[in-house]
Protein backbone atom coordinates (compact mmCIF):
# COMPACT_ATOMS: atom_id res chain seq x y z
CA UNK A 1 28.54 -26.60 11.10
CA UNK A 2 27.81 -24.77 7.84
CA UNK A 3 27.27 -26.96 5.05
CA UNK A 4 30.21 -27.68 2.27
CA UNK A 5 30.05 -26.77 -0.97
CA UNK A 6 29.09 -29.64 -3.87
CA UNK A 7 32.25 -30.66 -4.93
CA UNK A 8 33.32 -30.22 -8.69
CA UNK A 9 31.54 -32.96 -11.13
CA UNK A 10 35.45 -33.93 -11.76
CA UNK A 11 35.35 -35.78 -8.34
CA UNK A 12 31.74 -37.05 -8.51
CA UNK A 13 30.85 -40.53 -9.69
CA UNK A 14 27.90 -41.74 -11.48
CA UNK A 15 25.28 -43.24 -9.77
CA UNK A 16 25.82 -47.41 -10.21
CA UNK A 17 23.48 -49.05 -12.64
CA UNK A 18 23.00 -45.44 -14.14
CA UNK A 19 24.38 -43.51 -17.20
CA UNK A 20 27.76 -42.10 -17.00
CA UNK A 21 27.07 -39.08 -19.21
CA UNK A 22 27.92 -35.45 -17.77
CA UNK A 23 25.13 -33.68 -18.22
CA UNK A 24 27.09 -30.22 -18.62
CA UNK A 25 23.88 -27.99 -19.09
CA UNK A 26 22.34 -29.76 -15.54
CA UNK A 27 25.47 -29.69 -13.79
CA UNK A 28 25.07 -33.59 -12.87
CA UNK A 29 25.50 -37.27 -14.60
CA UNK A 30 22.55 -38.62 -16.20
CA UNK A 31 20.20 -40.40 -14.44
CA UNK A 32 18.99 -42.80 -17.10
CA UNK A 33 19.00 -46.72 -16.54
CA UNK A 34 21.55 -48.30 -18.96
CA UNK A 35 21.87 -51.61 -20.23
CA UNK A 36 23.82 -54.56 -18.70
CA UNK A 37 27.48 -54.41 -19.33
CA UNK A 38 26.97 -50.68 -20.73
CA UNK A 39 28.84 -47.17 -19.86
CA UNK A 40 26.36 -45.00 -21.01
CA UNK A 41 22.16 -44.94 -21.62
CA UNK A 42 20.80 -45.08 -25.25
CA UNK A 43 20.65 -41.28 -26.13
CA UNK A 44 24.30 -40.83 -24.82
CA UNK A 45 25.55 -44.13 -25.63
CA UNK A 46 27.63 -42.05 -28.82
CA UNK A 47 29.87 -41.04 -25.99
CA UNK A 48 30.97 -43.89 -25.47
CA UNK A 49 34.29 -45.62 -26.77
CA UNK A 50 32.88 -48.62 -27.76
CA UNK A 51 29.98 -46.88 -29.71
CA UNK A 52 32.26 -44.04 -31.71
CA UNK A 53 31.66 -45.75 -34.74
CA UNK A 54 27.82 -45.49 -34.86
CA UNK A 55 26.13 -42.32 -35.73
CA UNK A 56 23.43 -40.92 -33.45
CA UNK A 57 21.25 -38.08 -35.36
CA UNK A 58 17.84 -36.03 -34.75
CA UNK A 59 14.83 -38.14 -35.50
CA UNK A 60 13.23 -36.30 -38.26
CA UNK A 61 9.68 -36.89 -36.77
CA UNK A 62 10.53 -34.79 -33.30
CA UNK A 63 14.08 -33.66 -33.17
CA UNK A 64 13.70 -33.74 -29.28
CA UNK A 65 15.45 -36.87 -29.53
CA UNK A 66 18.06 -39.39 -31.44
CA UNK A 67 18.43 -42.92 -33.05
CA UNK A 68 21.35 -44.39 -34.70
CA UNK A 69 21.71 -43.87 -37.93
CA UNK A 70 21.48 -47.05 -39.53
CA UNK A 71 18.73 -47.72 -37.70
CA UNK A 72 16.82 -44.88 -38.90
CA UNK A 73 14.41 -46.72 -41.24
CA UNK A 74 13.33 -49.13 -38.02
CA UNK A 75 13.03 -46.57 -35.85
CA UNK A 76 10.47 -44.41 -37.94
CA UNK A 77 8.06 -47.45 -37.79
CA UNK A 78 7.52 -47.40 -34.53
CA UNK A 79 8.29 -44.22 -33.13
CA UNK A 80 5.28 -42.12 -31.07
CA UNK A 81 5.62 -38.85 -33.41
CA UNK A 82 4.87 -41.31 -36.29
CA UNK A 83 1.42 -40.14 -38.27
CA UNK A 84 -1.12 -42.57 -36.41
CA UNK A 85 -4.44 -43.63 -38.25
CA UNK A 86 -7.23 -40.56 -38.22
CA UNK A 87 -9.88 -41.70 -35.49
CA UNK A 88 -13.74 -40.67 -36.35
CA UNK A 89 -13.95 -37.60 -34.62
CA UNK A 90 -11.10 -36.01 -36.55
CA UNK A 91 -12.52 -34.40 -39.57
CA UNK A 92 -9.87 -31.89 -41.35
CA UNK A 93 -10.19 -28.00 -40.41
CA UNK A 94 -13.89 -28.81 -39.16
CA UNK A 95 -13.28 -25.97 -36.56
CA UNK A 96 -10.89 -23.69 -39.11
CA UNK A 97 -13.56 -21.62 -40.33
CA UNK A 98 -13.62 -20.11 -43.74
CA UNK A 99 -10.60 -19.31 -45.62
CA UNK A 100 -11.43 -15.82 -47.44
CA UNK A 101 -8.33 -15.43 -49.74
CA UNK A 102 -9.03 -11.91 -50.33
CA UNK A 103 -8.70 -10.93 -47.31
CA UNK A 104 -5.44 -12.90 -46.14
CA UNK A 105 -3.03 -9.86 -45.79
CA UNK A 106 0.52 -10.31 -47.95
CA UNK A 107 3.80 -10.30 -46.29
CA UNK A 108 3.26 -7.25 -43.68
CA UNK A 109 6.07 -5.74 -42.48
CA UNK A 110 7.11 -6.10 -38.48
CA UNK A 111 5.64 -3.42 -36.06
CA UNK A 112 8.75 -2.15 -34.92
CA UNK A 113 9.72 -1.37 -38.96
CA UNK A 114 5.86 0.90 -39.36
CA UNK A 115 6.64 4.37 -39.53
CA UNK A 116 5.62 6.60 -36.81
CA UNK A 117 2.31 7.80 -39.10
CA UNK A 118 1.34 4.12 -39.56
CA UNK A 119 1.35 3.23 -35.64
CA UNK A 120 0.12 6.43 -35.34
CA UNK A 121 -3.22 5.82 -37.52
CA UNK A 122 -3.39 2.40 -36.12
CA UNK A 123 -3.53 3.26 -32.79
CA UNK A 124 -6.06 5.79 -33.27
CA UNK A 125 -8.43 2.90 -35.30
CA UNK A 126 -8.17 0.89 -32.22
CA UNK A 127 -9.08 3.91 -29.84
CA UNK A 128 -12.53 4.54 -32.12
CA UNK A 129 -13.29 1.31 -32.18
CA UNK A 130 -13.24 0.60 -28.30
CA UNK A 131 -14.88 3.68 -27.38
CA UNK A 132 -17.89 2.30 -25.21
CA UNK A 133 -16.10 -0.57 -24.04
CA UNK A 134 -15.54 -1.04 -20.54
CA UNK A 135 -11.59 -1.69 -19.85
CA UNK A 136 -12.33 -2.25 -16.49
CA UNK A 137 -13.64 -5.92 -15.83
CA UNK A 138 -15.88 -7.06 -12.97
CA UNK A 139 -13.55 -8.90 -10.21
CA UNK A 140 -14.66 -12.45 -10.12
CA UNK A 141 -12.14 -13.90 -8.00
CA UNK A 142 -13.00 -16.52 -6.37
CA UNK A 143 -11.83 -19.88 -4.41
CA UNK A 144 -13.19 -24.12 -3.98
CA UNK A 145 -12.74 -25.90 -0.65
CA UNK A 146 -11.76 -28.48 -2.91
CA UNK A 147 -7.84 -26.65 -2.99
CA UNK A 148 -7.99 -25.34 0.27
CA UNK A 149 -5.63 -28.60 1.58
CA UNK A 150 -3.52 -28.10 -1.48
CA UNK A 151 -3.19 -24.07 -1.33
CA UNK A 152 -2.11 -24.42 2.56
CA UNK A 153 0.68 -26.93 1.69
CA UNK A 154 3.55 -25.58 3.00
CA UNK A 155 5.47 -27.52 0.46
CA UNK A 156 4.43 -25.52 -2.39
CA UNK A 157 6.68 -23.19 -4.43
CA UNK A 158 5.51 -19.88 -5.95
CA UNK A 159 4.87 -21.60 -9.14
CA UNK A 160 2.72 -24.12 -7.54
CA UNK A 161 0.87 -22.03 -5.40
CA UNK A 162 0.05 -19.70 -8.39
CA UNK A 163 -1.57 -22.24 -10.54
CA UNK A 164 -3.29 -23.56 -7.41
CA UNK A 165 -5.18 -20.10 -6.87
CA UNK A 166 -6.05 -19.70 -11.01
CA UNK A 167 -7.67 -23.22 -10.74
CA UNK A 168 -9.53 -22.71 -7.52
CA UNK A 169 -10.83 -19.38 -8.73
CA UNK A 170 -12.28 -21.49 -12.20
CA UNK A 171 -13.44 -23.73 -10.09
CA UNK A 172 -15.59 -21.36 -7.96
CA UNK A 173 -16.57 -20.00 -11.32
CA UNK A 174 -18.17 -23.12 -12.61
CA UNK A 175 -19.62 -23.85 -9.26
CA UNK A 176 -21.05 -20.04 -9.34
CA UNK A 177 -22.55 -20.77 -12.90
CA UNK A 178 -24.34 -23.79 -11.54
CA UNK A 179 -22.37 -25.68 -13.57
CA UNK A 180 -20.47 -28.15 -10.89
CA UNK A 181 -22.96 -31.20 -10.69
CA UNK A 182 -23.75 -34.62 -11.52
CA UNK A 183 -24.34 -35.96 -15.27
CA UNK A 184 -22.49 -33.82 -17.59
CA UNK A 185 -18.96 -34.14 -19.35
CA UNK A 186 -16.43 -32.04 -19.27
CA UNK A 187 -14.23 -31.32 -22.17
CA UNK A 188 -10.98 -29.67 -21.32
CA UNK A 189 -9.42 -27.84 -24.24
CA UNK A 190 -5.38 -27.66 -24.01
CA UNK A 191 -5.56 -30.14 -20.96
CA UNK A 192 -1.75 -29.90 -20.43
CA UNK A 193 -1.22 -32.69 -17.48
CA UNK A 194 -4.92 -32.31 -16.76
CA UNK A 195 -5.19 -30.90 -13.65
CA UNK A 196 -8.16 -28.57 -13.85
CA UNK A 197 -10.23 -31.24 -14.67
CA UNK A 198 -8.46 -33.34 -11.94
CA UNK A 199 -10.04 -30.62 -9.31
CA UNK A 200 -13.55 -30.29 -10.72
CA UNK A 201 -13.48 -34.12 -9.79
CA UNK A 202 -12.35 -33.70 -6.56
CA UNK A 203 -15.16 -31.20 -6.29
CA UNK A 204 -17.66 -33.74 -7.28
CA UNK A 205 -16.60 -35.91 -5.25
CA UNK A 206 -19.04 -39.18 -5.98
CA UNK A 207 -21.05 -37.34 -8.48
CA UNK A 208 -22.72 -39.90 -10.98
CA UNK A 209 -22.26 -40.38 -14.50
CA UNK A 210 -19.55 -37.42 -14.98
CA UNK A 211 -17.10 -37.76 -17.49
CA UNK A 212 -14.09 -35.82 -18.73
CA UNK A 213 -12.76 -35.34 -22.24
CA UNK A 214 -9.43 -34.08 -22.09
CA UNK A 215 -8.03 -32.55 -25.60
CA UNK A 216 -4.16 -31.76 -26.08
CA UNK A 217 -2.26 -31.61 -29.39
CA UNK A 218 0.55 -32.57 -28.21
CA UNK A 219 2.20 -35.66 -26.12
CA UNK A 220 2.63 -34.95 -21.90
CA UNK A 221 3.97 -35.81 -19.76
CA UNK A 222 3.18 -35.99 -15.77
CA UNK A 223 -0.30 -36.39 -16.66
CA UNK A 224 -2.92 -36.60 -13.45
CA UNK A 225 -6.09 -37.51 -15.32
CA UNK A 226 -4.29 -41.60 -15.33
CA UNK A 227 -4.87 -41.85 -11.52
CA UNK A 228 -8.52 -40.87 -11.33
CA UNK A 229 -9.95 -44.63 -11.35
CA UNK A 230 -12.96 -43.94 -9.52
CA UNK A 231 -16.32 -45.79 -10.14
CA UNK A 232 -18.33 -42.84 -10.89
CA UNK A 233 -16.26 -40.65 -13.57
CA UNK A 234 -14.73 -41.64 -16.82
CA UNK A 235 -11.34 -40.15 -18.17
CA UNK A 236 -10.60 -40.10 -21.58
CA UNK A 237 -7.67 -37.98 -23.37
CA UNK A 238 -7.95 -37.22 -26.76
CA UNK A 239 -4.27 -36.33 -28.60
CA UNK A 240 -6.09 -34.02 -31.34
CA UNK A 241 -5.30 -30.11 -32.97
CA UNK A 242 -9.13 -28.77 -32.33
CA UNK A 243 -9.03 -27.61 -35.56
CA UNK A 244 -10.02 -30.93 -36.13
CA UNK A 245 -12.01 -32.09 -33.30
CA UNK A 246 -16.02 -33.07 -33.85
CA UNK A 247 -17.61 -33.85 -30.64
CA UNK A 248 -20.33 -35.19 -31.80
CA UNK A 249 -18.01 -38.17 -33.51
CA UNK A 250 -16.51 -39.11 -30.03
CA UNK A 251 -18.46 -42.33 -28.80
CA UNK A 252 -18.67 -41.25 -25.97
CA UNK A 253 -20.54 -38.34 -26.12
CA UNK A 254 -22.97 -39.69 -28.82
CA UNK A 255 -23.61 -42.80 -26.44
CA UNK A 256 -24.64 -40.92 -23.23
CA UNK A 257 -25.71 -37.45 -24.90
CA UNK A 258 -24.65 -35.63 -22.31
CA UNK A 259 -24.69 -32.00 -21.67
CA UNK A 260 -21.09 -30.34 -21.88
CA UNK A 261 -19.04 -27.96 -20.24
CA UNK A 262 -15.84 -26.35 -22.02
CA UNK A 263 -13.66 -25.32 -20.03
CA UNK A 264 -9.61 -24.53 -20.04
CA UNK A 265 -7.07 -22.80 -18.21
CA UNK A 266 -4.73 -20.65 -19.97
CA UNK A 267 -6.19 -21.86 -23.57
CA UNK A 268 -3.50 -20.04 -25.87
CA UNK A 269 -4.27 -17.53 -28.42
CA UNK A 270 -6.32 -19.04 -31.89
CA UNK A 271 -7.14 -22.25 -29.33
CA UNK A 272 -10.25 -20.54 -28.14
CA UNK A 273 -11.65 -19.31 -31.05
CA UNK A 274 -10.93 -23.02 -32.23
CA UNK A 275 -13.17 -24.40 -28.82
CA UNK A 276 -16.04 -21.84 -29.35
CA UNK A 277 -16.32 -22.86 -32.67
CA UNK A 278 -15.92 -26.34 -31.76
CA UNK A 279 -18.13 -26.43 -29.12
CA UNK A 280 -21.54 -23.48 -30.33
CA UNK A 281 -20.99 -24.32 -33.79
CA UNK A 282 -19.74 -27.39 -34.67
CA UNK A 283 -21.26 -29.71 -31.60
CA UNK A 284 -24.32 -27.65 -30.55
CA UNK A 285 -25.52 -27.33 -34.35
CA UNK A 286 -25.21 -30.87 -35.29
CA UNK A 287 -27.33 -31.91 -31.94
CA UNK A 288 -30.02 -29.40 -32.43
CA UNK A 289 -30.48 -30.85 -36.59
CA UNK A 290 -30.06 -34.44 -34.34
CA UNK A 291 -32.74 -33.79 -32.07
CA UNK A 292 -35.12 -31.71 -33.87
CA UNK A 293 -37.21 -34.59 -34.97
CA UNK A 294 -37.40 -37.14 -32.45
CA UNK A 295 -38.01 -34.16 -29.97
CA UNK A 296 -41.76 -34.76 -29.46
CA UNK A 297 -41.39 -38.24 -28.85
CA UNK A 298 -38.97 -37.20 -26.23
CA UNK A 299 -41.04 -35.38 -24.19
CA UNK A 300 -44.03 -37.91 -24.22
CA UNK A 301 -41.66 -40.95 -23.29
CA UNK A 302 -40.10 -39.12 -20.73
CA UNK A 303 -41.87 -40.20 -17.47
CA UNK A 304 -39.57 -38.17 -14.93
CA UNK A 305 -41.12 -35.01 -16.67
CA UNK A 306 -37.51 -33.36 -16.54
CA UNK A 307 -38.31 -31.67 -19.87
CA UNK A 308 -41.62 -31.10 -19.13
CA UNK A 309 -42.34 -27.16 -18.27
CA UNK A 310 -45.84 -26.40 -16.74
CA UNK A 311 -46.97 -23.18 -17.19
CA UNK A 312 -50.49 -22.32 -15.92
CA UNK A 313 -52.32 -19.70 -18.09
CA UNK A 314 -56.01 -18.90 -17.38
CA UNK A 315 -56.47 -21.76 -15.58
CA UNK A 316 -55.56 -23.96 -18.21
CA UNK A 317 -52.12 -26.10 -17.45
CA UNK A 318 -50.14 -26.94 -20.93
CA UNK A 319 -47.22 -29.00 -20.88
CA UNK A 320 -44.53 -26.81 -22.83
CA UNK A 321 -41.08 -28.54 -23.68
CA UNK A 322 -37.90 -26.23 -22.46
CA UNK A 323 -35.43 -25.54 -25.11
CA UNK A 324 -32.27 -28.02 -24.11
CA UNK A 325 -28.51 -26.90 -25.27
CA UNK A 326 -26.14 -29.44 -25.55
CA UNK A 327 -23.48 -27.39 -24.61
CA UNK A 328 -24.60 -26.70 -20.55
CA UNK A 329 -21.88 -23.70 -20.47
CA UNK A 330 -18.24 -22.18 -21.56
CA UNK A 331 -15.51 -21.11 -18.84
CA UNK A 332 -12.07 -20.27 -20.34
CA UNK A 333 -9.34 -18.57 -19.22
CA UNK A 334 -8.33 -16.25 -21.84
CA UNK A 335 -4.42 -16.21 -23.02
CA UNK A 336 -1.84 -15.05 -25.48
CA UNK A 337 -3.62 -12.99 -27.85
CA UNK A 338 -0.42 -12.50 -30.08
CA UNK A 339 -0.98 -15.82 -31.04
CA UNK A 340 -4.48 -15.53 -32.77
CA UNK A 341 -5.24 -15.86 -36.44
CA UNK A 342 -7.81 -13.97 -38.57
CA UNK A 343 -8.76 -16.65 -40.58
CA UNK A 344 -9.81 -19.04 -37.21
CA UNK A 345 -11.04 -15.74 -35.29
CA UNK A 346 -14.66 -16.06 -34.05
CA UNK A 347 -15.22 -12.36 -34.43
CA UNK A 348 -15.00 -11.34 -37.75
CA UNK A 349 -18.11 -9.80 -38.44
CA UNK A 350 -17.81 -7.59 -35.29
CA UNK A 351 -14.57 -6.48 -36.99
CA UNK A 352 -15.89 -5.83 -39.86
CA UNK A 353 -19.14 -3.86 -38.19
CA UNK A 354 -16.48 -1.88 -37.02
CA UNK A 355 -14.71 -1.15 -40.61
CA UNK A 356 -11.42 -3.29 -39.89
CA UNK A 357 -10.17 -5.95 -41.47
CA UNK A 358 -7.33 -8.83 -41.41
CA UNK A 359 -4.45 -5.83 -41.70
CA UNK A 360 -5.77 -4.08 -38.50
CA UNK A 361 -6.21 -7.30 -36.73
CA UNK A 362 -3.10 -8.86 -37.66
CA UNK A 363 -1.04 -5.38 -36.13
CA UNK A 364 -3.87 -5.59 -33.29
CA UNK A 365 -2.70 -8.94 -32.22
CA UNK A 366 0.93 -8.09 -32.19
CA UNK A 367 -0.15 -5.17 -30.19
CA UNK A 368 -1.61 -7.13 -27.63
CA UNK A 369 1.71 -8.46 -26.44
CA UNK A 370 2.18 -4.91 -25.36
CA UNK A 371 0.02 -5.63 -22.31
CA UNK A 372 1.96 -8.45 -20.57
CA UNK A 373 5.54 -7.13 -22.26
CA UNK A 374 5.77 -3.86 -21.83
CA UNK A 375 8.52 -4.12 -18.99
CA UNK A 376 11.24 -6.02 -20.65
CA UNK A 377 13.17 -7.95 -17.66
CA UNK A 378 16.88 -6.99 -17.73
CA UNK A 379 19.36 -10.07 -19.90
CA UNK A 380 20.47 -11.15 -15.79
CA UNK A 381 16.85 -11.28 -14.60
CA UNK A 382 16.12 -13.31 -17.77
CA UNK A 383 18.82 -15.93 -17.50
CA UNK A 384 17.28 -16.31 -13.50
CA UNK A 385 14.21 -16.64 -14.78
CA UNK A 386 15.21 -19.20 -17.60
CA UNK A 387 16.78 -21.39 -14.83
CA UNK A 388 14.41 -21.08 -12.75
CA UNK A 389 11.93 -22.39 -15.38
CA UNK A 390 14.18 -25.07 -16.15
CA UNK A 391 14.25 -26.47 -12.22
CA UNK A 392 10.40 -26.55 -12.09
CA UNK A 393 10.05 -28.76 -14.88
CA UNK A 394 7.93 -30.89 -13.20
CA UNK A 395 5.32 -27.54 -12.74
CA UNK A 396 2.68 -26.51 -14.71
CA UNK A 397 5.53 -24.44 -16.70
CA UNK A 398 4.21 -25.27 -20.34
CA UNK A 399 1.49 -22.42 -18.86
CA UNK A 400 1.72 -18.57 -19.33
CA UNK A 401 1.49 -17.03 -16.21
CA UNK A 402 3.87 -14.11 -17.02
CA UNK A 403 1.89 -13.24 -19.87
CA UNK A 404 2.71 -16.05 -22.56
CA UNK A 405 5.02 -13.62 -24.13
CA UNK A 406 7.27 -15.83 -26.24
CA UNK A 407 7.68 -13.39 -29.43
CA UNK A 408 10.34 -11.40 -30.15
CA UNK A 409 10.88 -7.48 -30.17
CA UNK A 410 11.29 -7.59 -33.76
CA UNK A 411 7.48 -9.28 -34.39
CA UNK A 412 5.64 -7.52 -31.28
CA UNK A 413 7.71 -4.16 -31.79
CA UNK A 414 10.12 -2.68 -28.80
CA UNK A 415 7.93 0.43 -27.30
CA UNK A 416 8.31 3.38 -30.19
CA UNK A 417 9.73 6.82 -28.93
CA UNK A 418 6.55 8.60 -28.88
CA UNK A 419 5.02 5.88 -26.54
CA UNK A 420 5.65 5.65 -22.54
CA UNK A 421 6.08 1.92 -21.20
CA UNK A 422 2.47 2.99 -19.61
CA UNK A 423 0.71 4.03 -22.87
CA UNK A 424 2.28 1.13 -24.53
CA UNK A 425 0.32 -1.29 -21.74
CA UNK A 426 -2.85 0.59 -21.98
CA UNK A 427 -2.97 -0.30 -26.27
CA UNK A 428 -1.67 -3.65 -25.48
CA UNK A 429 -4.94 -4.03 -22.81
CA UNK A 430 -7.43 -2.16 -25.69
CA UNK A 431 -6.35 -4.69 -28.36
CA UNK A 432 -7.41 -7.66 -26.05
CA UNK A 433 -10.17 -6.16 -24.83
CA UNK A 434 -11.13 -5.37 -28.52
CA UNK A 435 -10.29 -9.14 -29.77
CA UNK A 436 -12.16 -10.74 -26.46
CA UNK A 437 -15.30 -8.20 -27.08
CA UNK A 438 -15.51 -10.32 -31.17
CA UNK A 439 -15.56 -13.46 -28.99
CA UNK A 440 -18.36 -12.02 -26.69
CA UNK A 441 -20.14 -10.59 -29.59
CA UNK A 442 -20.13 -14.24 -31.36
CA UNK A 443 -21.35 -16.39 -28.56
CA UNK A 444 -24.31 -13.78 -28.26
CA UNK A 445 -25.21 -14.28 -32.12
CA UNK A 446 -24.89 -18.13 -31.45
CA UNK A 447 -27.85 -17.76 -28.53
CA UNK A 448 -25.14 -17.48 -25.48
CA UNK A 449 -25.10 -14.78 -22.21
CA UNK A 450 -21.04 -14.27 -22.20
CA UNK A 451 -19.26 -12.47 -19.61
CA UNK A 452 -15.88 -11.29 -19.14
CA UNK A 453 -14.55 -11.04 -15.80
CA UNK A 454 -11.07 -10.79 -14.39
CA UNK A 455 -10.74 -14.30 -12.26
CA UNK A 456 -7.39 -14.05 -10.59
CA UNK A 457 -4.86 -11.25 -9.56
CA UNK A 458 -2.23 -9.85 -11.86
CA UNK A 459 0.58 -10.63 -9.18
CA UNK A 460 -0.84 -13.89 -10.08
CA UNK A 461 -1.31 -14.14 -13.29
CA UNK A 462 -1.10 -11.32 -15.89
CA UNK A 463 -3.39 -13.23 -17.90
CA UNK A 464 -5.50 -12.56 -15.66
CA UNK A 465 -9.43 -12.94 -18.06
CA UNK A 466 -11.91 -15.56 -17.59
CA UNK A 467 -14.78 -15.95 -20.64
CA UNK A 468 -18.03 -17.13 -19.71
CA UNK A 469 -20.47 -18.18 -21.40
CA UNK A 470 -24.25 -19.55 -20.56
CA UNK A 471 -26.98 -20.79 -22.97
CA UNK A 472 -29.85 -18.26 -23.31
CA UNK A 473 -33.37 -19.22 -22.86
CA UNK A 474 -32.38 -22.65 -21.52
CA UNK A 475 -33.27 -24.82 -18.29
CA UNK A 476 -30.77 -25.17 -15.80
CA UNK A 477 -28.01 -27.39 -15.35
CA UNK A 478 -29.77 -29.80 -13.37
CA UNK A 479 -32.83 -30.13 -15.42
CA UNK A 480 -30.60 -30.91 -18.41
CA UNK A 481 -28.92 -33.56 -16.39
């Protein structure tokens, strides 16, 4: 017998011991717990008859949710968007960069308001200045047993199964790198729920002394990284812009003075110029002026002989210390270029080299939504898509898989008449290859062997660029440790 219909919400009954609210935009009651005696939970109790004289208004500190308003003053006190106190390892814009007012462009007009002759001459600076790069990546896809139970669950959506494949690629990246091993930490930049992080431990299985430093601005929920309890691995999430995060302030990492791995899935737009600079500038600067004295003594009280190098040369054998990064390697998955900002961009003086400035990259990065937005869906494809998005809530959704493009037409600029929807995706590719090559060009000035590969299919992801990143002239992974 085929099954009936769900019968209208006007016949349907709350749930007993639950709210009594309609939820008209979820097509179902509320599921919220409400008080003894009560019709209705605490954000909906307004609704209710008994509660129509009290107020219920946005809290001014995240407008996500309500309070009554004559309890407003209470409510500020103790609410978790209040300002907390600044912990030691936030030090303001430590990761910003310099602020050159000069060259801060004024109000610029939106692309799709340029005159044909602007574009025109823009486009043309970008095709000079990528001549000799290589728009064609190296395929780096790869996979980890460590997924292969979770990627053959037959449970698993499309959603699911395509953020399963991005983070067992990564994951067969940093094994690849010789990065996957015991006594390290791992700092995750834009952790999300954590769940890259969450697999490199499952990949380590009972690794010793590995801990993970997860970063995220903002508060999330469905985290993972709260059930890893084993014995051998130490979570810790850090609720902290990167602007402001110094590593080197974070007990943890000056306790153990471990070697560190960045990584991040997805890390969105200015993010990653924030983590390089974080990480090669900030971090690995202050432990090189840290360690350049007590270096020597190092070495001689070191009786495993880890940092010990012994090179035979005319029969003589010296004892020649190896040149140890604190930052063990870099893998990032590149995202959302739109989103960057010239004065936090890592690149700069490649720019510069190049003879453009903050105008060209500000048009650049607007540009470079071209890539994953060129084929605007159709207004009934979009509201599918929206609802589908709003039924997998409890997926990695907060990530960009279909590009990250969250700007408008008026800011990126709809396709102009003398471009096909082609041409406009090859620009849209130049400009991040262009932005991504500043990045490269940085880490190599700051004694690092970057690579950019593509790490994962564009059916999968059209974000589809992994950075790498390795410290030149430095002993492996497993010395360090």
């Amino acid at each position: 017998m085929a099954a009936s219909a769900p019968a209208p919400h006007t016949t349907d009954f709350p749930v007993e011991g639950r709210c009594s609210y309609y939820v008209e935009k979820k097509k179902r009651f509320c599921r919220m717990v409400v008080a003894a005696g009560k019709r209705f939970c605490g954000e909906h109790a307004g609704a209710a008859e008994e509660e129509n004289a009290r107020k219920r208004i946005l809290c001014p500190l995240d407008p996500k949710h309500t309070v009554y308003e004559d309890q407003l003053s209470k409510h500020l006190k103790k609410c978790n968007s209040r300002e907390k106190p600044k912990p030691d390892f936030f030090i303001q814009d430590i990761n910003a960069g310099l602020k050159d007012e000069t060259e801060i462009p004024e109000q610029l007009v939106p692309i799709s308001s340029l005159s044909e002759e602007h574009l025109e001459k823009l486009i043309k600076k970008l095709q000079k200045a990528s001549e000799g790069l290589n728009s064609t990546l190296k395929d780096q896809i790869m996979s980890h047993p460590a997924l292969h139970d979770a990627l053959n669950d037959p449970k698993n959506g499309d959603s699911a199964t395509k953020h399963l494949k991005q983070q067992a690629s990564i994951l067969g990246n940093i094994e690849k790198l010789k990065l996957l091993g015991p006594r390290r930490c791992f700092v995750e930049f834009g952790a999300g729920k954590g769940k890259l992080s969450h697999w490199v431990d499952i990949a380590l299985k009972d690794a010793e002394k590995v801990h993970f430093i997860l970063v995220e601005k903002v508060t999330t929920r469905f985290k993972v990284d709260g059930k890893h309890r084993k014995k051998n691995s130490v979570f810790e999430r850090l609720q902290i812009d990167i602007q402001h995060l110094c590593l080197n302030k974070i007990p943890l990492l000056s306790k153990e003075k471990l070697p560190v791995v960045g990584i991040g899935k997805h890390l969105c737009g200015v993010a990653t110029d924030l983590a390089l600079r974080c990480l090669v500038e900030t971090y690995a600067a202050s432990c090189e002026e840290r360690n350049e004295e007590p270096l020597a003594k190092r070495i001689k009280n070191d009786k495993t002989g880890k940092e010990i190098k012994t090179v035979a040369k005319k029969g003589n054998e010296k004892n020649v210390p190896e040149k140890w990064s604190p930052v063990a390697g870099i893998v990032i998955a590149l995202c959302c270029h739109h989103r960057c900002d010239w004065r936090h961009y890592v690149g700069k003086e490649y720019f510069r080299a190049l003879g453009l400035g903050a105008v060209e990259f500000h048009y650049f990065q607007r540009m470079s939504s071209w890539a994953t937005c060129g084929m605007r869906k159709t207004s009934l494809e979009a509201s599918s898509l929206s609802t589908k998005r709003k039924d997998e809530q409890n997926d990695d959704s907060e990530e960009h898989d279909d590009g990250g493009c969250r700007i408008t037409d008026e800011s990126s600029g709809s396709a102009p008449g003398f471009l096909t929807v082609e041409e406009k995706k090859k620009i849209g590719h130049l400009c991040k290859l262009l932005i991504d090559q500043g990045r490269v060009e940085y880490l190599q000035q700051k004694g690092f062997s970057p690579a950019l590969q593509y790490y994962t299919d564009p059916l999968v992801s059209l974000e589809n660029v992994l950075l790498t990143a390795l410290p030149n002239h430095s002993s492996s992974p497993e010395t360090t440790a």
